[in-house]
PDB file of N, CA and C in Angstrom:
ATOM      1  N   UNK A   1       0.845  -1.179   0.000  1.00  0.00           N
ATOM      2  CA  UNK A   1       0.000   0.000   0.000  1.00  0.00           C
ATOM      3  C   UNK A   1       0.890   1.241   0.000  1.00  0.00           C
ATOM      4  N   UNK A   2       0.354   2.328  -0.424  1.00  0.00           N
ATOM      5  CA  UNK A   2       1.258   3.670  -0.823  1.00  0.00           C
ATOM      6  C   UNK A   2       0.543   4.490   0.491  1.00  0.00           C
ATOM      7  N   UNK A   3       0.953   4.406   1.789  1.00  0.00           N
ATOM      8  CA  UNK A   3       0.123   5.488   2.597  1.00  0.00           C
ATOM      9  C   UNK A   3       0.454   6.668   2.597  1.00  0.00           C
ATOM     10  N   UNK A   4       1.428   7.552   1.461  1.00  0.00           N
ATOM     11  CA  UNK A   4       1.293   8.563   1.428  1.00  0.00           C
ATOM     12  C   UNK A   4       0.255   8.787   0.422  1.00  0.00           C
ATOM     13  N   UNK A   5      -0.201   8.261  -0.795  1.00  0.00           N
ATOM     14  CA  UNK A   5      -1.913   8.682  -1.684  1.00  0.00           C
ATOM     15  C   UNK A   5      -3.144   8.127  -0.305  1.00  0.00           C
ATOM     16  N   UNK A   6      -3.145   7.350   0.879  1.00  0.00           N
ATOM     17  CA  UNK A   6      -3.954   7.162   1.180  1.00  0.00           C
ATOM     18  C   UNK A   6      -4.045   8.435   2.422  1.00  0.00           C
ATOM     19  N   UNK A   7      -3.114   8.911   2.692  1.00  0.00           N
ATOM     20  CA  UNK A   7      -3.077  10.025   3.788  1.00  0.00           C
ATOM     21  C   UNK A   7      -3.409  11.202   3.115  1.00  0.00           C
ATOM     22  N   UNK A   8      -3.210  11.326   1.748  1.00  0.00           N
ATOM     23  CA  UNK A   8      -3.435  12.539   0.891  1.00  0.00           C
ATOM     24  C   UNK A   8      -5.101  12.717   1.005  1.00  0.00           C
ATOM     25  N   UNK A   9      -5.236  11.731   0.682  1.00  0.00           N
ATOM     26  CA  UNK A   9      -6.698  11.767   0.344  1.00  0.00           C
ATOM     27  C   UNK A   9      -7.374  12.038   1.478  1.00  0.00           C
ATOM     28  N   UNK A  10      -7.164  10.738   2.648  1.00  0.00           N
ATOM     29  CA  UNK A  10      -8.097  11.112   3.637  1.00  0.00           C
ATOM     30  C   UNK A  10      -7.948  12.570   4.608  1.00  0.00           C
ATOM     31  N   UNK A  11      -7.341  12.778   5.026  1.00  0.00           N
ATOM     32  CA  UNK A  11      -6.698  14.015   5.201  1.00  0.00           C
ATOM     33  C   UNK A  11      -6.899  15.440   4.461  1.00  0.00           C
ATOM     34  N   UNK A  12      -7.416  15.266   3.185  1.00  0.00           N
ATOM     35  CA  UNK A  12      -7.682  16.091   2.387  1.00  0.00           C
ATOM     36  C   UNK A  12      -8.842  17.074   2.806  1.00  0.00           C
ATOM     37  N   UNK A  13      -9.211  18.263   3.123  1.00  0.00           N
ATOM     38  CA  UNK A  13     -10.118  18.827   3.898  1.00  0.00           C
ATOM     39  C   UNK A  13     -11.443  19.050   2.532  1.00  0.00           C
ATOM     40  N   UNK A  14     -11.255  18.683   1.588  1.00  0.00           N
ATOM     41  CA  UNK A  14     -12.431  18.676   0.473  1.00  0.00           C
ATOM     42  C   UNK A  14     -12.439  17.695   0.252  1.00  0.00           C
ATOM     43  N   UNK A  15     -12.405  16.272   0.215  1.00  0.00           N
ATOM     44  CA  UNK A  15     -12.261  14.888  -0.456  1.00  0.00           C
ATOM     45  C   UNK A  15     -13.876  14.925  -0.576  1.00  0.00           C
ATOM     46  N   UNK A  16     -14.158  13.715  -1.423  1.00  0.00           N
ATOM     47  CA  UNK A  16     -15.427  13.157  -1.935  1.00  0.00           C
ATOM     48  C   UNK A  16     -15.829  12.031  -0.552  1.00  0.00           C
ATOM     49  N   UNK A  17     -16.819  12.385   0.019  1.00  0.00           N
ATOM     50  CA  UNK A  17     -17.263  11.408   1.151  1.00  0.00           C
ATOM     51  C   UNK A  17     -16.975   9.846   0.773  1.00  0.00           C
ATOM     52  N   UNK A  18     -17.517   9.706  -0.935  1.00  0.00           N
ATOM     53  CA  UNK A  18     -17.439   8.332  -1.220  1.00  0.00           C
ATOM     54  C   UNK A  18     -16.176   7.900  -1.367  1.00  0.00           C
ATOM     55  N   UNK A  19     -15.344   8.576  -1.772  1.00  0.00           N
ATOM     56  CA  UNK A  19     -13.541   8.424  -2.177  1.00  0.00           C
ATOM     57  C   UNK A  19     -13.234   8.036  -0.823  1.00  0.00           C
ATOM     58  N   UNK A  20     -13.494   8.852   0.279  1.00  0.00           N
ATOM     59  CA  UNK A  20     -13.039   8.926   1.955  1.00  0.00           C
ATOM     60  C   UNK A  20     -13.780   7.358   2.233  1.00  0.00           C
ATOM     61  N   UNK A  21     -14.560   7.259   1.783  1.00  0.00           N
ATOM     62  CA  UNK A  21     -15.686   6.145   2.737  1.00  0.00           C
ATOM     63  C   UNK A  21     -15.109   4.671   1.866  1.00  0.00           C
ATOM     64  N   UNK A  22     -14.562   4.806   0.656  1.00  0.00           N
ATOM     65  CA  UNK A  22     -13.765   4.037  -0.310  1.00  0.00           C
ATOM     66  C   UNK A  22     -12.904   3.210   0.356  1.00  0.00           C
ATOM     67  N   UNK A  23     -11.913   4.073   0.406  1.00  0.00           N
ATOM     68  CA  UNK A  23     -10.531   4.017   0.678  1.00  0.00           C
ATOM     69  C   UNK A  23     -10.374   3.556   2.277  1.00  0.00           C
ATOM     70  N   UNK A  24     -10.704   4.182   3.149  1.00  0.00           N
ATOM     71  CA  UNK A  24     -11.150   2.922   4.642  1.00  0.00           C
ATOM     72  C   UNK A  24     -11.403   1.867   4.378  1.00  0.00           C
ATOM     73  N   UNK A  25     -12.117   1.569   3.966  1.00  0.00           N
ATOM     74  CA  UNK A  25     -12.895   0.152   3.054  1.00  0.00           C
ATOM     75  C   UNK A  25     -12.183  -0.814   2.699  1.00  0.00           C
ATOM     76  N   UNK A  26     -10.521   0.295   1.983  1.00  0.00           N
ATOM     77  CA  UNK A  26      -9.791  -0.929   1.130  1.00  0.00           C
ATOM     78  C   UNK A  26      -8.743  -1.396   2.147  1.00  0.00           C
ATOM     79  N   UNK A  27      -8.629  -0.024   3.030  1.00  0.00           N
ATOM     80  CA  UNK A  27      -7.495  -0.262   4.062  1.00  0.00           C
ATOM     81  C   UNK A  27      -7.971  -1.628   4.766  1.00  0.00           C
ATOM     82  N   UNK A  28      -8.974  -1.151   5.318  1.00  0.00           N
ATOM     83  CA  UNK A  28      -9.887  -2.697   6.426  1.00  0.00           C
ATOM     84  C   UNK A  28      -9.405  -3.973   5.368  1.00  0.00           C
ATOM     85  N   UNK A  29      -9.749  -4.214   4.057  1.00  0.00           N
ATOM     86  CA  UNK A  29      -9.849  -5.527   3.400  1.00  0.00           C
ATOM     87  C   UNK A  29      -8.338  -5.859   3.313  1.00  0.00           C
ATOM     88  N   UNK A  30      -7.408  -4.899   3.122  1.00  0.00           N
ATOM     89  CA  UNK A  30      -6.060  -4.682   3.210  1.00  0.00           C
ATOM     90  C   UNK A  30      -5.088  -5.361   4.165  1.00  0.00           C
ATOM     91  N   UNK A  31      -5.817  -4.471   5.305  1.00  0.00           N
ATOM     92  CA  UNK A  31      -5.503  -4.754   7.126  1.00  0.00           C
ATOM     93  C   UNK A  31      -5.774  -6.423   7.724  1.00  0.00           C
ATOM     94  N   UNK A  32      -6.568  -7.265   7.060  1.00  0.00           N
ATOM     95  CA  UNK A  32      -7.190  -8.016   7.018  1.00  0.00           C
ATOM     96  C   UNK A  32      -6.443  -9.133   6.642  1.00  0.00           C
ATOM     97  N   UNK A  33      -5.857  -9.257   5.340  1.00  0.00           N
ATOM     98  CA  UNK A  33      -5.125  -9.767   4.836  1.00  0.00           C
ATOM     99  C   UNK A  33      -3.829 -10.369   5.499  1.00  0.00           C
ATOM    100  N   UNK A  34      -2.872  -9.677   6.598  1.00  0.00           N
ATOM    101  CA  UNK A  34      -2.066  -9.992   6.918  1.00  0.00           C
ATOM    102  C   UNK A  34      -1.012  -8.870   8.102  1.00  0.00           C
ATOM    103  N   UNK A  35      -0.110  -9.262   9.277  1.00  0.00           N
ATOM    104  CA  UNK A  35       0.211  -8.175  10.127  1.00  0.00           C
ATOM    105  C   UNK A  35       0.847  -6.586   9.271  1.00  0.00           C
ATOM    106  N   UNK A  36       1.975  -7.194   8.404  1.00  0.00           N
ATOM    107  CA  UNK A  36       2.064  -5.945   7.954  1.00  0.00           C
ATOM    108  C   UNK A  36       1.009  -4.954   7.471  1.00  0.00           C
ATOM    109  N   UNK A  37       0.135  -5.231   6.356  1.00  0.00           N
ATOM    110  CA  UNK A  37      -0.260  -4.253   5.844  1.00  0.00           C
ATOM    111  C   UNK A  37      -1.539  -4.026   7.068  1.00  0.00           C
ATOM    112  N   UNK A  38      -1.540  -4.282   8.203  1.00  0.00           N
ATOM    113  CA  UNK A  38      -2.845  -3.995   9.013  1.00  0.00           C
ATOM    114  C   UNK A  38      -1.807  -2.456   9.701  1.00  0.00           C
ATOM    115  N   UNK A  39      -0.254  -2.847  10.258  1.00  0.00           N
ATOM    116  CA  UNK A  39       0.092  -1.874  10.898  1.00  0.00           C
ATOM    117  C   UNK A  39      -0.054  -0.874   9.760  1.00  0.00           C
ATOM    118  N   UNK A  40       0.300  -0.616   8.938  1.00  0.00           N
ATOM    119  CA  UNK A  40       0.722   0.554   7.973  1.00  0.00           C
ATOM    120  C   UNK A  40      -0.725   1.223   7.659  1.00  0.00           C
ATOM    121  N   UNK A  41      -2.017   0.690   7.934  1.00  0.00           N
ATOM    122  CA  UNK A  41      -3.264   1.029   7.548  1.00  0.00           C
ATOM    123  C   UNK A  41      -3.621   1.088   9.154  1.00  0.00           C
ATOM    124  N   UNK A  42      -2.792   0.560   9.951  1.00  0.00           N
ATOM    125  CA  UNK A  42      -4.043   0.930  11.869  1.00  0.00           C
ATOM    126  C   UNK A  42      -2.942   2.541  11.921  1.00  0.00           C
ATOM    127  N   UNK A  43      -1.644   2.894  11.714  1.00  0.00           N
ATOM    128  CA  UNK A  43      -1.037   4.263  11.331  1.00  0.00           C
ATOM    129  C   UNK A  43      -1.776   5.245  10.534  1.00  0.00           C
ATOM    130  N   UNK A  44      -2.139   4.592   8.976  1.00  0.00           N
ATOM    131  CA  UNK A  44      -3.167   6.064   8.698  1.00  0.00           C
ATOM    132  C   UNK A  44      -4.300   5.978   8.787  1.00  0.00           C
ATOM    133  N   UNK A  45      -5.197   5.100   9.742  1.00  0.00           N
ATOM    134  CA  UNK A  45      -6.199   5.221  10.213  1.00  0.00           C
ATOM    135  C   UNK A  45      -5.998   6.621  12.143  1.00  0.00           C
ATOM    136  N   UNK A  46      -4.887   5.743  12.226  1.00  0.00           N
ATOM    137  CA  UNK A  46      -4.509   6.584  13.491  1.00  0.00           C
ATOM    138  C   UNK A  46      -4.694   8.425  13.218  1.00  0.00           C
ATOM    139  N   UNK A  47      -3.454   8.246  12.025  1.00  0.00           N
ATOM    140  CA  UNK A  47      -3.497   9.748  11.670  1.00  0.00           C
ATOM    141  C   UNK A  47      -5.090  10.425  11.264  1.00  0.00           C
ATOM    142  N   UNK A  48      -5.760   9.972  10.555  1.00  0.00           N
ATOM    143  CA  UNK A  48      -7.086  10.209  10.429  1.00  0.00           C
ATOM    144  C   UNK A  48      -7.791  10.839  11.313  1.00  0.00           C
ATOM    145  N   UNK A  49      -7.712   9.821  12.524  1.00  0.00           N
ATOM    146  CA  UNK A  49      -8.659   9.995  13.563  1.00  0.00           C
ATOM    147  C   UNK A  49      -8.024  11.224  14.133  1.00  0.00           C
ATOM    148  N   UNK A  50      -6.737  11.531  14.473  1.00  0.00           N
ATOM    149  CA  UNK A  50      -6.040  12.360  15.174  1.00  0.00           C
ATOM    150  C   UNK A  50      -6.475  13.975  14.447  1.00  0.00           C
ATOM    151  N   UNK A  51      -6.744  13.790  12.996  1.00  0.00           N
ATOM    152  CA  UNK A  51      -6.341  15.096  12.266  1.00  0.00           C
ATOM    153  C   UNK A  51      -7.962  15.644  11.576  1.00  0.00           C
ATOM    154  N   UNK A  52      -8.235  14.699  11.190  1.00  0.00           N
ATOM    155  CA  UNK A  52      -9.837  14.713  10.421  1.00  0.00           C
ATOM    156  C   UNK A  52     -10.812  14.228  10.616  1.00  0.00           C
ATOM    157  N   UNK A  53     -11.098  13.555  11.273  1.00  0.00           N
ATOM    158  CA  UNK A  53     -12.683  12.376  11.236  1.00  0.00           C
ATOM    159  C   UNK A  53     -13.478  12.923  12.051  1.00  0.00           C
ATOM    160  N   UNK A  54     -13.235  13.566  11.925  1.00  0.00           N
ATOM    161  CA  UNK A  54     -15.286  14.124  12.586  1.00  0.00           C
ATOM    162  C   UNK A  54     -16.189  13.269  11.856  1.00  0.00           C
ATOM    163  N   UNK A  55     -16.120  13.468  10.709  1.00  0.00           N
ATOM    164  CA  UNK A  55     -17.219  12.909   9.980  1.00  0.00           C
ATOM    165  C   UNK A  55     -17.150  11.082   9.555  1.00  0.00           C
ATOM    166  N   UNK A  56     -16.162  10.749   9.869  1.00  0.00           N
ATOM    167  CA  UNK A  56     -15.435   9.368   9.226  1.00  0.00           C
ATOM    168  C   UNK A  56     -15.234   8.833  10.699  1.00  0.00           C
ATOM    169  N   UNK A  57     -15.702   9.142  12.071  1.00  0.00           N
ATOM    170  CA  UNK A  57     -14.961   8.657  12.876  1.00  0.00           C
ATOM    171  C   UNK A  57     -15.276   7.194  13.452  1.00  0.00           C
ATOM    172  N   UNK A  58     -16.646   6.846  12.924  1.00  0.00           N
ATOM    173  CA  UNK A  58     -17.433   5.637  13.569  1.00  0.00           C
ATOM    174  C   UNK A  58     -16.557   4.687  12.476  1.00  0.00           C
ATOM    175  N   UNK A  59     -16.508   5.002  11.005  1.00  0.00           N
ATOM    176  CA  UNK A  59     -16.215   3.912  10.075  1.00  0.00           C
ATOM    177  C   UNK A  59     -14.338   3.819  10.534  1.00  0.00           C
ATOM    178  N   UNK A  60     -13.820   4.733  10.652  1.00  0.00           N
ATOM    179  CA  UNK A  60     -11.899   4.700  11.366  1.00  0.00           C
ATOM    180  C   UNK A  60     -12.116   3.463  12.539  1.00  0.00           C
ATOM    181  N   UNK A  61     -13.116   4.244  13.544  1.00  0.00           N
ATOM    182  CA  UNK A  61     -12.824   3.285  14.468  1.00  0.00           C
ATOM    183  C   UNK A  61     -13.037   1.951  14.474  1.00  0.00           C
ATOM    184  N   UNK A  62     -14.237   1.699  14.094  1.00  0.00           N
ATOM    185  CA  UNK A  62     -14.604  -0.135  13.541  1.00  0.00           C
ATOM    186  C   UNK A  62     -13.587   0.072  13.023  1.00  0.00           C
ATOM    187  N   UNK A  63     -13.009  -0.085  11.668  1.00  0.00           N
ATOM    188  CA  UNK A  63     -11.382  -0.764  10.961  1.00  0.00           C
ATOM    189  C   UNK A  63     -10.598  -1.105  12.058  1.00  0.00           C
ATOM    190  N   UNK A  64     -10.087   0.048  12.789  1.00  0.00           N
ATOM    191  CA  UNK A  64      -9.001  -0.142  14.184  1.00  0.00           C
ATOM    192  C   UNK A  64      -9.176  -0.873  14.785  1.00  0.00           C
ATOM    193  N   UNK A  65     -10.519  -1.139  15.357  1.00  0.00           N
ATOM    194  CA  UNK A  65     -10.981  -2.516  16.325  1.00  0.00           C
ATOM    195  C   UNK A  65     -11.207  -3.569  15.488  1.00  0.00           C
ATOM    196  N   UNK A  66     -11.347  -3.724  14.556  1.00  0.00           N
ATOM    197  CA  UNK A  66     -10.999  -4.862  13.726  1.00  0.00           C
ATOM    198  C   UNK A  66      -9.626  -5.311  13.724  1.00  0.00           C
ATOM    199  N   UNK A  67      -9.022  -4.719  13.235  1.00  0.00           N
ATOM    200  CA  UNK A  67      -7.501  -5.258  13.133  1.00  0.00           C
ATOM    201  C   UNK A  67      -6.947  -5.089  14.479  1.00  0.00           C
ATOM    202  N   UNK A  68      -7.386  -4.543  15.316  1.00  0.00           N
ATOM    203  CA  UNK A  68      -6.600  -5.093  16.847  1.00  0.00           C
ATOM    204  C   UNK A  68      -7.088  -6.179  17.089  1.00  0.00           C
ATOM    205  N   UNK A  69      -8.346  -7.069  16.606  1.00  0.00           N
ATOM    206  CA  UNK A  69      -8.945  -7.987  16.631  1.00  0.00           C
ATOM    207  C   UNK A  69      -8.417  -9.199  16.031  1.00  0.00           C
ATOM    208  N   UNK A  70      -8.516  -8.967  14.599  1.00  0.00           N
ATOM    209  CA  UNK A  70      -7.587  -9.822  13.917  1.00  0.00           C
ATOM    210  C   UNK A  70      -6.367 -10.061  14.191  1.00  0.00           C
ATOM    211  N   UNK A  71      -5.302  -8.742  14.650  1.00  0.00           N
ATOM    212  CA  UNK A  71      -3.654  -8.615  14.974  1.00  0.00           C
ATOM    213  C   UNK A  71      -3.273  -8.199  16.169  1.00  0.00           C
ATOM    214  N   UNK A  72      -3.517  -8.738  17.322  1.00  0.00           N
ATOM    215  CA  UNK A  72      -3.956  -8.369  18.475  1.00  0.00           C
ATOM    216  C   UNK A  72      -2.096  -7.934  18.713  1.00  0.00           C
ATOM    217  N   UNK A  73      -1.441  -8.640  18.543  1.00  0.00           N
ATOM    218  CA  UNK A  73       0.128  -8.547  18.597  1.00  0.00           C
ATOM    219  C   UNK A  73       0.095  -7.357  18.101  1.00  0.00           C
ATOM    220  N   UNK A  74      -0.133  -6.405  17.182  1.00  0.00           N
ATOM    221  CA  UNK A  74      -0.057  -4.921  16.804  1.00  0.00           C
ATOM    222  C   UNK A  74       0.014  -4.099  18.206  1.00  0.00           C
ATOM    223  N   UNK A  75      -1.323  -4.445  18.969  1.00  0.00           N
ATOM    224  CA  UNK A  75      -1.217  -3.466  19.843  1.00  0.00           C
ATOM    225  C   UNK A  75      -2.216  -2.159  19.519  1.00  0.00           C
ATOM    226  N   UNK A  76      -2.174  -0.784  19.802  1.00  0.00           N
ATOM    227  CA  UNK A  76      -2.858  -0.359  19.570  1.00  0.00           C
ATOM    228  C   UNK A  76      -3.503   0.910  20.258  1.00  0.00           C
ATOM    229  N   UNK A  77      -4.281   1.471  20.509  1.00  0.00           N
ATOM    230  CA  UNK A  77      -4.628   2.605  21.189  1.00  0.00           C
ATOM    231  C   UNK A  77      -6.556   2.492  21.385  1.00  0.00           C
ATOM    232  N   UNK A  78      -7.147   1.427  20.505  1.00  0.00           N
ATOM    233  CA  UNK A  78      -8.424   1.083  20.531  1.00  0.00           C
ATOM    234  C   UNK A  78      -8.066  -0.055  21.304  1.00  0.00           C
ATOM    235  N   UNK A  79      -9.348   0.115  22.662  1.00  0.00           N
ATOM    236  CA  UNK A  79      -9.491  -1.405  23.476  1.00  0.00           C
ATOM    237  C   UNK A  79     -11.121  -2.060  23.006  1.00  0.00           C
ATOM    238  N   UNK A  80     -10.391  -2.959  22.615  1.00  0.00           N
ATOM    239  CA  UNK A  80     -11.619  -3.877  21.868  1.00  0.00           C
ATOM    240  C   UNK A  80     -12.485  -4.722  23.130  1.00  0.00           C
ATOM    241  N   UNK A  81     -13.197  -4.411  23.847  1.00  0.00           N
ATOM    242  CA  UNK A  81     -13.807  -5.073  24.958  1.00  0.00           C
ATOM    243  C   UNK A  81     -13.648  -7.045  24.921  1.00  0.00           C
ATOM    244  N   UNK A  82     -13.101  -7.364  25.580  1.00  0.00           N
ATOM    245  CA  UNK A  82     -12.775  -8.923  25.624  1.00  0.00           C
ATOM    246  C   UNK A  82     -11.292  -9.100  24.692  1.00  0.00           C
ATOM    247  N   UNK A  83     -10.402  -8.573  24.344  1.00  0.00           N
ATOM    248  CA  UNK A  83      -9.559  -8.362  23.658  1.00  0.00           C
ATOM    249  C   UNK A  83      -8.314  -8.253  24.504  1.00  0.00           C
ATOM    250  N   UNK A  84      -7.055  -9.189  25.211  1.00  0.00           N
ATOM    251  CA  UNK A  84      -6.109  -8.323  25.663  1.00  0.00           C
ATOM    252  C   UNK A  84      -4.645  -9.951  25.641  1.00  0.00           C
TER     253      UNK A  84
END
């Protein structure tokens, strides 16, 4: 994954809701797949949440608690209730 086009975008203070609502989407199916590409996508999900998601913040956080779910060894800053 290229997380500097995926930080561009989400981060972007005009993006297309659907482009924004996209691209989470691919990170999660991404994140999913295997430990690396979950850390490099639970990072610009992190940054997200930290910088922009007001509006994106329910769909950031499900992904994050997913993949602390799936990659519990990641670690993390979301506590997934029954998770440790």
């Amino acid at each position: 994954m290229t997380s500097r086009f995926f930080r561009t975008a989400l981060l972007d203070p005009k993006p297309s809701r659907p482009l924004k609502r996209d691209i989470v989407e691919l990170l999660k199916t991404r994140a999913l797949i295997d430990p690396d590409q979950a850390a490099i996508a639970q990072r610009i999900l992190h940054d997200m949440l930290r910088f922009d998601a007001t509006l994106d913040f329910e769909q950031a956080l499900e992904v994050l608690a997913r993949i602390q779910l799936a990659w519990p060894q990641l670690g993390g800053e979301v506590v997934a209730e029954g998770a440790q």
